[in-house]
PDB file of N, CA and C in Angstrom:
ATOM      1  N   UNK A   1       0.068  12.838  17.995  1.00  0.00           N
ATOM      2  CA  UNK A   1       0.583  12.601  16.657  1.00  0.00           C
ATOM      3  C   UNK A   1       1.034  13.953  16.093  1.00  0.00           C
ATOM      4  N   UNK A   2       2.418  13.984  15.232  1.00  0.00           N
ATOM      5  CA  UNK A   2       2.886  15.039  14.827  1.00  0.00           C
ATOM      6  C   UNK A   2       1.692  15.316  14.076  1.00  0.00           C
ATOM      7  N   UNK A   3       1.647  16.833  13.533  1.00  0.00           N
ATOM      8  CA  UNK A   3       1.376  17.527  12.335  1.00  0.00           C
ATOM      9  C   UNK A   3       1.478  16.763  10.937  1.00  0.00           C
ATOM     10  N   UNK A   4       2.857  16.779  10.682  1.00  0.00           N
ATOM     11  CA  UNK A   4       3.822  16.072   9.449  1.00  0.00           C
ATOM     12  C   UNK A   4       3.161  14.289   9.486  1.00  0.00           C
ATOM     13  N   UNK A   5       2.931  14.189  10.651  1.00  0.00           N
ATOM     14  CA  UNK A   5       2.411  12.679  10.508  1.00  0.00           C
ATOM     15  C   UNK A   5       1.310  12.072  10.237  1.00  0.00           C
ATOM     16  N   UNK A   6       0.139  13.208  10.615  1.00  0.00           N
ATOM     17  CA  UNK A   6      -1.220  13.677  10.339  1.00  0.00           C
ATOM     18  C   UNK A   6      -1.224  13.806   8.722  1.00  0.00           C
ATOM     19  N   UNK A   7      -0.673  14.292   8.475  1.00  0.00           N
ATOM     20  CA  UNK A   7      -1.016  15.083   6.918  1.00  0.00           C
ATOM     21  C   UNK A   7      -0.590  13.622   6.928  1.00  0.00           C
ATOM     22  N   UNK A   8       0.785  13.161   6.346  1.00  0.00           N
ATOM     23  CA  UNK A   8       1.003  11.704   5.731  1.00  0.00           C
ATOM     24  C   UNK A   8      -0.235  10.682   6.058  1.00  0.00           C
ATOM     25  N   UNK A   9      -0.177  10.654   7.412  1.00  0.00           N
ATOM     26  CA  UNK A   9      -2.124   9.722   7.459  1.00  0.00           C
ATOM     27  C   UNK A   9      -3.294  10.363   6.621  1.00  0.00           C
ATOM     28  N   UNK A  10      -3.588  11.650   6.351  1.00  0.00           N
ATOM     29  CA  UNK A  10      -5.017  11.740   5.839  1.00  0.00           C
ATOM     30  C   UNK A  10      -4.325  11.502   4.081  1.00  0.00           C
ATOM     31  N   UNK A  11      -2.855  12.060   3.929  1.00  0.00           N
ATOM     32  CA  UNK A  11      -3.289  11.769   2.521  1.00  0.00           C
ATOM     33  C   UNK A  11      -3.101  10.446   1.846  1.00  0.00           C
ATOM     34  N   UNK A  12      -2.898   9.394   2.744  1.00  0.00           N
ATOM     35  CA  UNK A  12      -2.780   7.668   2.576  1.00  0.00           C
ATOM     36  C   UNK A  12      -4.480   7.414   2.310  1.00  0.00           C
ATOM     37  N   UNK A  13      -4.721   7.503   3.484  1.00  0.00           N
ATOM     38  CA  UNK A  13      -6.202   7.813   2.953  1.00  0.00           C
ATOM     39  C   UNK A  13      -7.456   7.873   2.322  1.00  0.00           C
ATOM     40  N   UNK A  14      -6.806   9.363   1.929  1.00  0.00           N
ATOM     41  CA  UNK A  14      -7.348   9.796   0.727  1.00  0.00           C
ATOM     42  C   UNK A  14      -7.370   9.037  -0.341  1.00  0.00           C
ATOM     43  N   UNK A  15      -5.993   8.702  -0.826  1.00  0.00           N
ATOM     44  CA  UNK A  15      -5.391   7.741  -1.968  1.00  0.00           C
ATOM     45  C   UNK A  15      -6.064   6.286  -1.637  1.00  0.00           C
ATOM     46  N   UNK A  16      -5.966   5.710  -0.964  1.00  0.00           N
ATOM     47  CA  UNK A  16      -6.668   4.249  -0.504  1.00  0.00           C
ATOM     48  C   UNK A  16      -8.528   4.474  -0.802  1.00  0.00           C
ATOM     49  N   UNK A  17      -8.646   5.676  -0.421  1.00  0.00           N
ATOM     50  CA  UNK A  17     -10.431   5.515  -0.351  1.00  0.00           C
ATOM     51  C   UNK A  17     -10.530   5.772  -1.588  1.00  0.00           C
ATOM     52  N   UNK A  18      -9.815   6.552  -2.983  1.00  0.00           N
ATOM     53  CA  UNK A  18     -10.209   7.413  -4.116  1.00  0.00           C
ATOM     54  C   UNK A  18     -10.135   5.565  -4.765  1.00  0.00           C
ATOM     55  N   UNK A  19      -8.842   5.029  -4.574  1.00  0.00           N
ATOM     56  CA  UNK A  19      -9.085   3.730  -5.778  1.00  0.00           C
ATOM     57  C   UNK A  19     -10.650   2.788  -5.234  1.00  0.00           C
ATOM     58  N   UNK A  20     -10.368   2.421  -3.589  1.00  0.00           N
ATOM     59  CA  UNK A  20     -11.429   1.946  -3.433  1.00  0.00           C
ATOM     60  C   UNK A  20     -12.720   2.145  -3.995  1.00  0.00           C
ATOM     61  N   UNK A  21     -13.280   3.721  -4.358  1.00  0.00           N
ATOM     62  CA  UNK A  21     -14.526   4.244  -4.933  1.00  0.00           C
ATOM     63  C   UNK A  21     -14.248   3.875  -6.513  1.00  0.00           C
ATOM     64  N   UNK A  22     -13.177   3.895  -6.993  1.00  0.00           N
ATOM     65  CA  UNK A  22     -13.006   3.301  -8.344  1.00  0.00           C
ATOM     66  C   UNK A  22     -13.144   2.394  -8.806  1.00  0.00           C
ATOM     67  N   UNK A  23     -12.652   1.369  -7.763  1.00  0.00           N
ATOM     68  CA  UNK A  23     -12.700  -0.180  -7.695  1.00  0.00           C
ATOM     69  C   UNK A  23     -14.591  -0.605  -8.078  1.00  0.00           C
ATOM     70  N   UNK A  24     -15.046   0.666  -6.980  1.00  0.00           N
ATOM     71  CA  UNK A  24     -16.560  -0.101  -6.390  1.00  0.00           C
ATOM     72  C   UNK A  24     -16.931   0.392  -7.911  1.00  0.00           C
ATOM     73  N   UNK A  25     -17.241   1.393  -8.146  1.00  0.00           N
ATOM     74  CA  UNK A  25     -17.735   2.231  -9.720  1.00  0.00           C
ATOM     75  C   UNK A  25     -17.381   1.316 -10.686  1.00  0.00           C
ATOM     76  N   UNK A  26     -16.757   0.377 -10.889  1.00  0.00           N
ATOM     77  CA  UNK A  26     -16.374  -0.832 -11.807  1.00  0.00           C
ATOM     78  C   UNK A  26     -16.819  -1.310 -11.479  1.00  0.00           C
ATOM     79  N   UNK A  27     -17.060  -2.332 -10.588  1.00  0.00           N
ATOM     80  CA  UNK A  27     -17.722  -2.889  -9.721  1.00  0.00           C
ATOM     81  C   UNK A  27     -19.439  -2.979 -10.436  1.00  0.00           C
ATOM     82  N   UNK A  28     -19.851  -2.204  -9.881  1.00  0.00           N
ATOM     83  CA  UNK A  28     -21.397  -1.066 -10.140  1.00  0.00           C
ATOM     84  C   UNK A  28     -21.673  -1.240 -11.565  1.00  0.00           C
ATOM     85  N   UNK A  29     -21.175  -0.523 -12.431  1.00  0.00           N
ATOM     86  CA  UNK A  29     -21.530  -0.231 -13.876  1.00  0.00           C
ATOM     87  C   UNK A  29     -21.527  -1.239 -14.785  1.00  0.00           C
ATOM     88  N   UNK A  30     -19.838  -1.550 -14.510  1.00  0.00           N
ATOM     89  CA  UNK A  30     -19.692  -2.786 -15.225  1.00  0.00           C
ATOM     90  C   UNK A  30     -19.773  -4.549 -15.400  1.00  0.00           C
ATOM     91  N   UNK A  31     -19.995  -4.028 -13.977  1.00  0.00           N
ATOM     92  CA  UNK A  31     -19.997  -6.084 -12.928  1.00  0.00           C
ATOM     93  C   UNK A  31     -18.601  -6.620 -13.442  1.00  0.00           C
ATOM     94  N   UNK A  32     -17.461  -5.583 -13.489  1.00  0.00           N
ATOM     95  CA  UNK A  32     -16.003  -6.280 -13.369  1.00  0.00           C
ATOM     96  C   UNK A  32     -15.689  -6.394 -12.041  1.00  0.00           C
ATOM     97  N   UNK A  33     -14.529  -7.138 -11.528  1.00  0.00           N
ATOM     98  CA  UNK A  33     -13.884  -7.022 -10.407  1.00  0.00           C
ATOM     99  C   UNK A  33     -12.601  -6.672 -11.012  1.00  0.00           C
ATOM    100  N   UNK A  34     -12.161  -5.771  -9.876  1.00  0.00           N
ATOM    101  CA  UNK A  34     -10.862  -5.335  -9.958  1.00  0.00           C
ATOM    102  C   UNK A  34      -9.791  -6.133  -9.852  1.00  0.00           C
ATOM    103  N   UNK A  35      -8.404  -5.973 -11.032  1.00  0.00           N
ATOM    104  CA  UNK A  35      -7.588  -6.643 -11.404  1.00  0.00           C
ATOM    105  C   UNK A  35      -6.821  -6.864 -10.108  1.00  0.00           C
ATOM    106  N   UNK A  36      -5.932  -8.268  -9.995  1.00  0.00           N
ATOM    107  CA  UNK A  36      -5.275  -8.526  -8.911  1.00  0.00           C
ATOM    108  C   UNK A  36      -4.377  -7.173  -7.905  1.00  0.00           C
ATOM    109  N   UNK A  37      -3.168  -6.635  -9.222  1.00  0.00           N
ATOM    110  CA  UNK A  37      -2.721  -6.047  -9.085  1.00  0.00           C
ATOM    111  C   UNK A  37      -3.180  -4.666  -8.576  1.00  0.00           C
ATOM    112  N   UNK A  38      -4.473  -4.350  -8.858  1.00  0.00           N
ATOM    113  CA  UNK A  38      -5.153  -2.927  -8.340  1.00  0.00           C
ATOM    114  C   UNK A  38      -5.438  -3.254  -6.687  1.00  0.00           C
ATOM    115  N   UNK A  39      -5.703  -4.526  -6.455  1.00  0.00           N
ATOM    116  CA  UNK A  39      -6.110  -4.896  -5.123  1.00  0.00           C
ATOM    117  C   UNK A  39      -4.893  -4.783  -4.146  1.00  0.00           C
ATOM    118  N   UNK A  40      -3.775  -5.686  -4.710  1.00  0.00           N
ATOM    119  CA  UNK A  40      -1.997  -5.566  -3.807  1.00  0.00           C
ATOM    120  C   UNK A  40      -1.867  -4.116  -3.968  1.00  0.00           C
ATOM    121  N   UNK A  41      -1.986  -3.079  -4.790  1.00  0.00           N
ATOM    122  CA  UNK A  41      -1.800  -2.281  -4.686  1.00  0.00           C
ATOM    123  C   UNK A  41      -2.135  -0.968  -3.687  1.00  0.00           C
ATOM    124  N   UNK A  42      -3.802  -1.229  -3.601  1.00  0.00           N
ATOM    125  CA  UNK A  42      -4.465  -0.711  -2.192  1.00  0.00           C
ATOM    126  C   UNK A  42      -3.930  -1.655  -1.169  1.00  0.00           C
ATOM    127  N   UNK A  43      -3.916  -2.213  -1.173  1.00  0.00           N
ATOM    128  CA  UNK A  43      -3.075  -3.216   0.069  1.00  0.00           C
ATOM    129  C   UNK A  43      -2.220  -3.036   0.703  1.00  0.00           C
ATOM    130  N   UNK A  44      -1.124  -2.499  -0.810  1.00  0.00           N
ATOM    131  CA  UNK A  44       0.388  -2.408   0.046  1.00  0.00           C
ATOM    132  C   UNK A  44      -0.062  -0.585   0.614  1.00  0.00           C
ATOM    133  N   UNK A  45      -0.649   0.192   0.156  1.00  0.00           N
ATOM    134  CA  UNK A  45      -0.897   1.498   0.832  1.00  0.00           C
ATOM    135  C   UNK A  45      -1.580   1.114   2.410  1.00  0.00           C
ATOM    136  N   UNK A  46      -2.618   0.218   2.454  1.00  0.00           N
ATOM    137  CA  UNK A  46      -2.908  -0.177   3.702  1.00  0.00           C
ATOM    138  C   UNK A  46      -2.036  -0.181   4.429  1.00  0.00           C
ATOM    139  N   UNK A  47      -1.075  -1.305   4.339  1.00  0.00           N
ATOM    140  CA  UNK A  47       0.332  -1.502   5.420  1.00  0.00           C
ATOM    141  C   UNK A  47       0.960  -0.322   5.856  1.00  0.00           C
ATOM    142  N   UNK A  48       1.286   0.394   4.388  1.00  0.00           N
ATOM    143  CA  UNK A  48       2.066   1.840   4.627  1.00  0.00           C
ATOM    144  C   UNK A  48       1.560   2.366   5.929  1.00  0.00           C
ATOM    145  N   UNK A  49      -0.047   2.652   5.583  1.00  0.00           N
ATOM    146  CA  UNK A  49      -0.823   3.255   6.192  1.00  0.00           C
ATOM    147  C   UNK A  49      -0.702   3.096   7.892  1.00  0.00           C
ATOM    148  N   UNK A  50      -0.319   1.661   7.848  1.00  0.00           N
ATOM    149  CA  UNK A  50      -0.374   1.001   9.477  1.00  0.00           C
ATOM    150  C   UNK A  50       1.168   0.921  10.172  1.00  0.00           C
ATOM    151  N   UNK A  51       2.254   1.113   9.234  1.00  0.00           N
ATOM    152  CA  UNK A  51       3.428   1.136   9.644  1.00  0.00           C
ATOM    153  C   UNK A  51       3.191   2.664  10.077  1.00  0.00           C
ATOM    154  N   UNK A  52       2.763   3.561   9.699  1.00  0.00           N
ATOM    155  CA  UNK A  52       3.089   4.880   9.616  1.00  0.00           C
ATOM    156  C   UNK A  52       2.104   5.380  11.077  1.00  0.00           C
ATOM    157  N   UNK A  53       1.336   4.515  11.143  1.00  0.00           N
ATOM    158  CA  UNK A  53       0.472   4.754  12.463  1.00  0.00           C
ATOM    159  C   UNK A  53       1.518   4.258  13.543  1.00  0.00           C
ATOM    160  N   UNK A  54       1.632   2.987  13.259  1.00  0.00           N
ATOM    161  CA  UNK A  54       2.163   2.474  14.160  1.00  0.00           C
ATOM    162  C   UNK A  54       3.682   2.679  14.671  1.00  0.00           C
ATOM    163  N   UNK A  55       4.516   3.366  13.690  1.00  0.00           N
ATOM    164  CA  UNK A  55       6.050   3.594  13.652  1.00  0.00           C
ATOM    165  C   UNK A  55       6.950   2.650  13.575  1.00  0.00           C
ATOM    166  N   UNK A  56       6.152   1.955  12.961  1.00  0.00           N
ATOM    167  CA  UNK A  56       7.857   0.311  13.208  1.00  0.00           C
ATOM    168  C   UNK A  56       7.294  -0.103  11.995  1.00  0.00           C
ATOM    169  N   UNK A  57       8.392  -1.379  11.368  1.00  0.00           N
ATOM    170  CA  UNK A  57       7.584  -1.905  10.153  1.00  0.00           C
ATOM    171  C   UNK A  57       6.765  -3.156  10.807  1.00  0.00           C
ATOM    172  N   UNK A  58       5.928  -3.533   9.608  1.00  0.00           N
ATOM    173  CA  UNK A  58       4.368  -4.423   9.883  1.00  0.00           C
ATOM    174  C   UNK A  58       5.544  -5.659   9.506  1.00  0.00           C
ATOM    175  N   UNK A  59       4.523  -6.886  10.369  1.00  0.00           N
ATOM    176  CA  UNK A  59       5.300  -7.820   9.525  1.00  0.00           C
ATOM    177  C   UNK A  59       4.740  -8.378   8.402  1.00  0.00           C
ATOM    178  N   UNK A  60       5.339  -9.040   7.353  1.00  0.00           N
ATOM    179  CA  UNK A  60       5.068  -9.013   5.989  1.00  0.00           C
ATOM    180  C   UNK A  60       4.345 -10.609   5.377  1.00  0.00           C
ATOM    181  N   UNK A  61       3.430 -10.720   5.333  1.00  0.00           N
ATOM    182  CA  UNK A  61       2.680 -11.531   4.944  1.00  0.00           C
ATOM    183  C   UNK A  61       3.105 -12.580   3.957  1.00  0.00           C
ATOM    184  N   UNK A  62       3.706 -13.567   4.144  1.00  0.00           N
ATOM    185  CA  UNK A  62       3.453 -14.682   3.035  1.00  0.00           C
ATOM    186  C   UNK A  62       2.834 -15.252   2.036  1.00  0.00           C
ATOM    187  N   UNK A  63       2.779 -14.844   0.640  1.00  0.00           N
ATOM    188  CA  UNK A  63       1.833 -15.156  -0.251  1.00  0.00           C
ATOM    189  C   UNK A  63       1.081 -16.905   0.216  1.00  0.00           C
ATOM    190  N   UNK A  64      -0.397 -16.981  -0.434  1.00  0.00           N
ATOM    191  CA  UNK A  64      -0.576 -18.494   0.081  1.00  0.00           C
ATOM    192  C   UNK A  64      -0.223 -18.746  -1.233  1.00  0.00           C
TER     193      UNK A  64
END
């Protein structure tokens, strides 16, 4: 794996694990669950995350 491709993987990451710990800390304190949109949002970084591993695009999921 490039360098340039490395860095783009750890800092997906990074960003995916920082909301996740945010998510949970709401979670924890408040006994909320996190809003839809905060969830698609780590989500769609997931995919990023797996196109960018993988080099091609993912295929794209159908809402149910």
């Amino acid at each position: 794996m490039s360098q340039s491709k490395r860095e783009q993987v750890v800092s997906h990451l990074r960003y995916v694990r920082q909301e996740l710990r945010e998510m949970h800390q709401g979670v924890l304190e408040d006994g909320l669950l996190p809003e839809g949109g905060e969830i698609r949002g780590v989500m769609a970084q997931m995919e990023a995350l797996l196109e960018l591993l993988e080099g091609k695009t993912a295929k794209k999921h159908k809402p149910d």
